[in-house]
N, C-alpha and C. Protein backbone atom coordinates (compact mmCIF):
# COMPACT_ATOMS: atom_id res chain seq x y z
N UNK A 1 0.80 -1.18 0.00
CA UNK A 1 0.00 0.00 0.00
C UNK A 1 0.85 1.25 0.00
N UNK A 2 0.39 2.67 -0.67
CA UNK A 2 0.84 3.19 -0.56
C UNK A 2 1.26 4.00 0.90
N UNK A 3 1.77 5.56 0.88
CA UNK A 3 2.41 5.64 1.84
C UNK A 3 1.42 7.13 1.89
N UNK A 4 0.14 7.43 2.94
CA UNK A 4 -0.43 8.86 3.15
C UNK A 4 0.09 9.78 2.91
N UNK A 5 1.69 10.11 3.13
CA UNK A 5 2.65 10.77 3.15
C UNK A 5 3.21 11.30 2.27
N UNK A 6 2.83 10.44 1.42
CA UNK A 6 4.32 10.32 -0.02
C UNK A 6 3.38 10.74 -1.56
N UNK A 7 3.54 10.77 -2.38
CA UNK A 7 2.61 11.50 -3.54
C UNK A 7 3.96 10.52 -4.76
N UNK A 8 2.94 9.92 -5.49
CA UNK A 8 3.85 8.94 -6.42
C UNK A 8 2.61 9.51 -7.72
N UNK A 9 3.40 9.80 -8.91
CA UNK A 9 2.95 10.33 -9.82
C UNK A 9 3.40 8.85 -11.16
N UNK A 10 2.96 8.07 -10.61
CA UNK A 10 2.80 6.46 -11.99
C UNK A 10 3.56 5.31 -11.83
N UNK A 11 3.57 4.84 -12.23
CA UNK A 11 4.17 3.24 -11.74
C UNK A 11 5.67 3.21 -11.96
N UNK A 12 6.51 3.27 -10.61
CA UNK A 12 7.80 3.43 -11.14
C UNK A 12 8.19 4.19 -10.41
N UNK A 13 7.87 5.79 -10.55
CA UNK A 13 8.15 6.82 -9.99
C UNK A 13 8.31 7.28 -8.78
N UNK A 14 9.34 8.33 -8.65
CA UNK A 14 10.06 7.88 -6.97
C UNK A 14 8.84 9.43 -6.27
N UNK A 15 8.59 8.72 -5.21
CA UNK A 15 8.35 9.93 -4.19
C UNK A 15 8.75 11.25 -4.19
N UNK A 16 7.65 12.28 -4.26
CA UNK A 16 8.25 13.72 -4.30
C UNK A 16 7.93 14.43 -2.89
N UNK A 17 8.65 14.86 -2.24
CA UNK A 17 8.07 15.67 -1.18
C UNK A 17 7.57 17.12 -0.93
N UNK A 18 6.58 16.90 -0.17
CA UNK A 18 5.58 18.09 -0.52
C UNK A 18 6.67 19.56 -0.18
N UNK A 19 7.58 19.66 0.28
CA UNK A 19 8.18 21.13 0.69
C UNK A 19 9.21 21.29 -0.21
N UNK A 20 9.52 20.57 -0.91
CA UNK A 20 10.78 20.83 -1.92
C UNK A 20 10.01 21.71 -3.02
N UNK A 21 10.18 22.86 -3.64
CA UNK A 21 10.17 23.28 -4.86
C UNK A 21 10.54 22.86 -6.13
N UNK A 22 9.88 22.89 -7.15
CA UNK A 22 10.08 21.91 -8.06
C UNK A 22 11.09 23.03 -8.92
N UNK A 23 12.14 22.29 -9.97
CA UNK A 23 13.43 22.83 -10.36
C UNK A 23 12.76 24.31 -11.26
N UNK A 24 11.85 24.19 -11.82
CA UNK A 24 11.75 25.36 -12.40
C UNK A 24 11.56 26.90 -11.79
N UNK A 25 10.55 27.00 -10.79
CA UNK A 25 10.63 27.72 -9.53
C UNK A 25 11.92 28.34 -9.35
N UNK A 26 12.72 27.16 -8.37
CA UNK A 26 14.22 27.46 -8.34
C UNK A 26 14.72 28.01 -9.65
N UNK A 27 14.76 28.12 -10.46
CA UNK A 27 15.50 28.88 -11.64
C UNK A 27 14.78 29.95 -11.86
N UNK A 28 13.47 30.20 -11.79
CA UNK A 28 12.84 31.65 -12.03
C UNK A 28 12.83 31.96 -11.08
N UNK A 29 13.30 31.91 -9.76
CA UNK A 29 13.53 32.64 -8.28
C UNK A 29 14.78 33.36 -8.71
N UNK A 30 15.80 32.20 -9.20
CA UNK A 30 17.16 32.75 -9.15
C UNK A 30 17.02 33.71 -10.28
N UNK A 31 16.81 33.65 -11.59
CA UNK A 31 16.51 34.92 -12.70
C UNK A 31 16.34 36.11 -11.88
N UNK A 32 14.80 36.00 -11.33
CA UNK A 32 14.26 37.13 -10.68
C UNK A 32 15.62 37.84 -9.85
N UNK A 33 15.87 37.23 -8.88
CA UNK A 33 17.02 38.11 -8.00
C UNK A 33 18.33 38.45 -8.90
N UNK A 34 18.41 37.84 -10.03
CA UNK A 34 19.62 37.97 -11.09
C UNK A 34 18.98 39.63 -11.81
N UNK A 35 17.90 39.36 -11.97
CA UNK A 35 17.10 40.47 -12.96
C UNK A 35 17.14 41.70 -12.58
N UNK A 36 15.97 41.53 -11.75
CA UNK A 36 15.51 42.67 -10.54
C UNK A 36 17.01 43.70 -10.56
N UNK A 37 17.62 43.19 -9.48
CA UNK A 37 19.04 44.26 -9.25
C UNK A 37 19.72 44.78 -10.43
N UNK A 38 20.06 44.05 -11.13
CA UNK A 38 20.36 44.47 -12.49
C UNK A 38 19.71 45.52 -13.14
N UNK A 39 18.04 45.25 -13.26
CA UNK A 39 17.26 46.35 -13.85
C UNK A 39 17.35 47.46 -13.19
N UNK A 40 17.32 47.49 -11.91
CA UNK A 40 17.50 48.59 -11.24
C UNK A 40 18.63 49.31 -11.11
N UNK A 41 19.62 48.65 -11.14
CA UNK A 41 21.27 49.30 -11.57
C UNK A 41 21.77 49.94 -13.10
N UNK A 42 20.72 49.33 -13.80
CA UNK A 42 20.66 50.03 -15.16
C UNK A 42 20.00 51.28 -15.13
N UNK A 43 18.51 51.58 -14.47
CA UNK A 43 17.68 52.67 -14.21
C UNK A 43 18.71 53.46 -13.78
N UNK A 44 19.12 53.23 -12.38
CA UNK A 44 20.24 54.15 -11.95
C UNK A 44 20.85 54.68 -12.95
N UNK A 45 22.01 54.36 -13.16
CA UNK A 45 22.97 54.68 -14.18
C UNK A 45 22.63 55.40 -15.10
N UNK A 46 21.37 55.10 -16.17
CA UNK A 46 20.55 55.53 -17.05
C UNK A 46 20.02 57.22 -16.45
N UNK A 47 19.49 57.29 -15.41
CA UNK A 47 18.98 58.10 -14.48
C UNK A 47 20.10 59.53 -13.84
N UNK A 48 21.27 58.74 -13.67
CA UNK A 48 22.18 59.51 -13.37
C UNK A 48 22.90 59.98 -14.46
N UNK A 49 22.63 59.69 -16.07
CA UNK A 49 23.46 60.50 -16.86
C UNK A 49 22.35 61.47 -18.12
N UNK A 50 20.96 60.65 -17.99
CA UNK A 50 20.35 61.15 -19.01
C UNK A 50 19.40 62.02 -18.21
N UNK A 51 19.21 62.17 -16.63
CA UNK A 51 18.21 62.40 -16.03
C UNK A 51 17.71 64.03 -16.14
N UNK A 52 17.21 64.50 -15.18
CA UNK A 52 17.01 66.16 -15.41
C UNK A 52 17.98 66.73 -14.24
N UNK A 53 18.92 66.15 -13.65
CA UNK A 53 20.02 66.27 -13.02
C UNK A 53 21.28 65.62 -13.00
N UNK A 54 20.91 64.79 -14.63
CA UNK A 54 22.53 63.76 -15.04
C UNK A 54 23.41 64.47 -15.55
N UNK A 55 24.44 64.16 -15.62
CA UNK A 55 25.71 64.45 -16.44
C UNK A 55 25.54 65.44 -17.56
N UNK A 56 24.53 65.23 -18.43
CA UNK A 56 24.71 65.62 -19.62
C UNK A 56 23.69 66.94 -19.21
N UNK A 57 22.89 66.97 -18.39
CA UNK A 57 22.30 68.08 -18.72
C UNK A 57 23.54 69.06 -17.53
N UNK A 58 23.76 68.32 -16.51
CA UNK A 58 25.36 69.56 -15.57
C UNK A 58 26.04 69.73 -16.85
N UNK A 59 26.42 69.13 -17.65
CA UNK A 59 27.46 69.14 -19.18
C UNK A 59 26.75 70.22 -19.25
N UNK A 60 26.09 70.67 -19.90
CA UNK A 60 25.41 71.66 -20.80
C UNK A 60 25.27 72.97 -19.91
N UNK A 61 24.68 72.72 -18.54
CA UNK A 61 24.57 74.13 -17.84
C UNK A 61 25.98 74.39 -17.36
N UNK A 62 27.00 73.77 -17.42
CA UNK A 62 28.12 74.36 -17.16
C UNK A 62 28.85 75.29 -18.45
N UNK A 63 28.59 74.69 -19.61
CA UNK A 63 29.03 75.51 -20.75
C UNK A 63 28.26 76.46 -21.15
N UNK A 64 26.69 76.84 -20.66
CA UNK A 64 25.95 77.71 -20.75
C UNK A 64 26.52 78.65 -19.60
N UNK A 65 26.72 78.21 -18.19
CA UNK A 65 27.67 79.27 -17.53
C UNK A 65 28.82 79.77 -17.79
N UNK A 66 29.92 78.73 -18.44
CA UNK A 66 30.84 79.72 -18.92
C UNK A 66 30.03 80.52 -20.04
N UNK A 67 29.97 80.45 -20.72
CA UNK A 67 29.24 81.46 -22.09
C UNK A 67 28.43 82.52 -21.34
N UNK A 68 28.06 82.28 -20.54
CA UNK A 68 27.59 83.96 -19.64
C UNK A 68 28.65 84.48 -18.89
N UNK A 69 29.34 83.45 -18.55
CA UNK A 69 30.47 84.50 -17.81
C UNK A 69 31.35 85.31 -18.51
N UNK A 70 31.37 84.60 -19.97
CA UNK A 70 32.60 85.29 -20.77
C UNK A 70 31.41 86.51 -21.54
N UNK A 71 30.63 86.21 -22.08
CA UNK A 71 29.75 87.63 -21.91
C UNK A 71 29.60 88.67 -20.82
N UNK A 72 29.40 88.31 -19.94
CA UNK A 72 29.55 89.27 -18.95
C UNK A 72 30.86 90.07 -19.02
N UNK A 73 32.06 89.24 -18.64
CA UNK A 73 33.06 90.13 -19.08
C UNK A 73 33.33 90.85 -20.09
N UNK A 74 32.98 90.39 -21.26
CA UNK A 74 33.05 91.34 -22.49
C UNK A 74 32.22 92.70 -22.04
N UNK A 75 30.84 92.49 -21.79
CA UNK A 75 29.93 93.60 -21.46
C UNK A 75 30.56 94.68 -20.08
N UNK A 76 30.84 93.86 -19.37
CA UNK A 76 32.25 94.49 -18.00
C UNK A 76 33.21 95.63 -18.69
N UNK A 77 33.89 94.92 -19.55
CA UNK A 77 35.04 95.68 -20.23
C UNK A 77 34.07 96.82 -21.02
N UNK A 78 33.13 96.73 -21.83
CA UNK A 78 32.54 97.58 -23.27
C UNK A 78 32.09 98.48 -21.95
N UNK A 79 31.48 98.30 -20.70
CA UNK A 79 30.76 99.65 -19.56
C UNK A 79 32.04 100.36 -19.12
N UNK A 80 33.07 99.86 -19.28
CA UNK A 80 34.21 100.29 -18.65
C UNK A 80 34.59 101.50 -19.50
N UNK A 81 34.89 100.71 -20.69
CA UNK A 81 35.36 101.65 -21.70
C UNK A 81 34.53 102.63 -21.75
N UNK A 82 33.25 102.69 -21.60
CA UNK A 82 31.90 103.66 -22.33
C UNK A 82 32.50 104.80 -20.30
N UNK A 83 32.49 104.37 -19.55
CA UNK A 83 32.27 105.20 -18.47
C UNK A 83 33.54 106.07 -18.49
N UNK A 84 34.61 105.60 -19.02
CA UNK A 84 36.01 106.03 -19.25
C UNK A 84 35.90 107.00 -19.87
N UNK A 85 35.38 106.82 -21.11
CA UNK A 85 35.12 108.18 -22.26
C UNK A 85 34.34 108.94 -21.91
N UNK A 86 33.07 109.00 -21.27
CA UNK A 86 32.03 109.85 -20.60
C UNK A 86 32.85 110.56 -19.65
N UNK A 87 34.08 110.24 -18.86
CA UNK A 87 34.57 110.85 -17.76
C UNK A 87 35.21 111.98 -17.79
N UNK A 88 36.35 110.81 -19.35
CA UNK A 88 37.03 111.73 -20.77
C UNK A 88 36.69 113.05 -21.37
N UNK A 89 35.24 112.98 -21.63
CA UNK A 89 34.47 113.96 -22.00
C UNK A 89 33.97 115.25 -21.44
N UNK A 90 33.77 114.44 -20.05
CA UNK A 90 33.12 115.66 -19.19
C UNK A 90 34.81 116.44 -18.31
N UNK A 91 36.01 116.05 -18.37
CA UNK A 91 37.07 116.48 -17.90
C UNK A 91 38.06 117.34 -18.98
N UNK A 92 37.92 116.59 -20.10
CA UNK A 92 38.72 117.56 -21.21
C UNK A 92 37.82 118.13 -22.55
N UNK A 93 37.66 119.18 -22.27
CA UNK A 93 37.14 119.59 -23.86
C UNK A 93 37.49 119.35 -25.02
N UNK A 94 38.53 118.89 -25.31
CA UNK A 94 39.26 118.57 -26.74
C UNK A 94 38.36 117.05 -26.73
N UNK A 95 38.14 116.44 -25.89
CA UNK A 95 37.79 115.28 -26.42
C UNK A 95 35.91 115.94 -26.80
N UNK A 96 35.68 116.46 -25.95
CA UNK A 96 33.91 116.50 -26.25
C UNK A 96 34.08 117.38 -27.60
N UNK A 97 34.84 117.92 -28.06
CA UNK A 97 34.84 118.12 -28.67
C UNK A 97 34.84 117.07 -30.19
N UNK A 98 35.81 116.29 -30.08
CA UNK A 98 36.08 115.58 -31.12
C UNK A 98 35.06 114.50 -31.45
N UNK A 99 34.35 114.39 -29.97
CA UNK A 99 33.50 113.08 -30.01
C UNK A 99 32.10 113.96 -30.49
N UNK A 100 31.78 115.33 -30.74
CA UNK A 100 30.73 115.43 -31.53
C UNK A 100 30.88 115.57 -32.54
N UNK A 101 32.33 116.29 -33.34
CA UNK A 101 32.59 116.09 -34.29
C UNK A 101 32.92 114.80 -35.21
N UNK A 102 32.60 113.84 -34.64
CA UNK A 102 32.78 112.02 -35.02
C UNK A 102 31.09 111.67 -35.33
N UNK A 103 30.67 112.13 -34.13
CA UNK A 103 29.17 111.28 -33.89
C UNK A 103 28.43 112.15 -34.84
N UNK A 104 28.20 113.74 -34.37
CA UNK A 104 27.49 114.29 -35.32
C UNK A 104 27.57 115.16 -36.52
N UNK A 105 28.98 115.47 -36.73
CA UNK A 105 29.38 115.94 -37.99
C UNK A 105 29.75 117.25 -37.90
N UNK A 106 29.54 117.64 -36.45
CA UNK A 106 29.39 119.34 -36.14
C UNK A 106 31.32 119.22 -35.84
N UNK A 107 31.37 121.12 -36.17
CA UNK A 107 32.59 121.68 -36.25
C UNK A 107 32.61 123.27 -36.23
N UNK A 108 33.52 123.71 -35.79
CA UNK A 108 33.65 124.78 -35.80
C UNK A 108 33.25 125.58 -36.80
N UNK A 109 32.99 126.89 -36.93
CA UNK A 109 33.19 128.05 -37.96
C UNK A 109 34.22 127.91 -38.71
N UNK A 110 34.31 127.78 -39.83
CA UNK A 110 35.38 127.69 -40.34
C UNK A 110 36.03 126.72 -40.64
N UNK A 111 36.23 125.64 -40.34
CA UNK A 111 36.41 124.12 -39.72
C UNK A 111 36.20 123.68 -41.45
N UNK A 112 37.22 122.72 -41.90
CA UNK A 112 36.81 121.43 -42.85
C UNK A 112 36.39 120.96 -42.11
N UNK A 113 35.33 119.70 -42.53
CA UNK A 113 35.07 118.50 -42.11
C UNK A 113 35.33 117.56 -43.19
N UNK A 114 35.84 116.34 -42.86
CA UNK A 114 36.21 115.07 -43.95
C UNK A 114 35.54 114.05 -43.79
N UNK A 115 35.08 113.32 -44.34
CA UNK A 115 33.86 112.20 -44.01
C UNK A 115 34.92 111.29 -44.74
N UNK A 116 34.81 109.92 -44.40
CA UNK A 116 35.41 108.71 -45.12
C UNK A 116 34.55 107.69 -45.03
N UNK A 117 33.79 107.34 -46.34
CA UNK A 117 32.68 106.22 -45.81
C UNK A 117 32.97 105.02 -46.20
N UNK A 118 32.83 104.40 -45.74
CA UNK A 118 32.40 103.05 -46.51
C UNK A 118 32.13 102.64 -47.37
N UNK A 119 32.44 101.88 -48.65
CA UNK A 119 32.47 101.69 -49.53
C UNK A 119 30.82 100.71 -49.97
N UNK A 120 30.99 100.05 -48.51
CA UNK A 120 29.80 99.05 -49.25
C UNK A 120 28.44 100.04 -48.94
C-alpha cells in the first residue's frame, strides 16, 4: 500500500516531497534576484546620466555658464570703456569736442570736415 505521506505520480516513480520546490521555480527565483538588481542598476545609471540632473544636462549648464560669464566680461570691459570716455568727456574739452565732431558731424566756424565712408 501506498504511503499517506508520499505523492507517487505512476508506476515506477520515486516519491516527491511536498516542501521541496520543483526545479523550475528554483531557476525563475534565481533569474528574478539575477534580474531585478540588475534592472535597477541600469535605471540608476541611465537616471544619473540622461536624467534632469545627469551628467549631460550639468554638461550643458556648465558651458551655458561659462558662455555667460565670458559675456559678462566682455559687457564688464565695453561699460568700462563707455564710463572712461564719458569721464574723458566731461574732464577735457578737446575730447567733447572731437566726439561730436565724429558722432554728429558738427565743427567749428570755419572748420573742414572730412567724411570717409564706406564703400559698401
Amino acid at each position: 500500500m501506498d504511503d499517506p505521506g508520499s505523492e507517487t505520480s505512476g508506476s515506477g516513480s520515486l516519491p516527491m516531497s511536498s516542501g521541496e520546490p520543483p526545479l523550475r521555480t528554483t531557476f525563475a527565483h534565481r533569474l528574478v534576484l539575477a534580474v531585478v538588481p540588475a534592472a535597477i542598476l541600469v535605471v540608476i545609471a541611465a537616471s544619473a546620466i540622461w536624467g534632469d540632473s545627469g551628467l549631460l544636462v550639468r554638461y550643458e549648464l556648465t558651458t551655458r555658464l561659462q558662455q555667460a560669464n565670458a559675456q559678462f566680461a566682455d559687457l564688464d570691459r565695453e561699460n568700462q570703456r563707455i564710463v572712461h570716455e564719458l569721464v574723458s568727456m566731461e574732464q577735457d574739452p578737446v575730447v567733447l569736442e572731437r566726439v561730436v565732431a565724429e558722432e554728429l558731424g558738427w565743427a567749428r566756424d570755419g572748420a573742414v570736415v572730412y567724411r570717409f565712408e564706406d564703400p559698401r
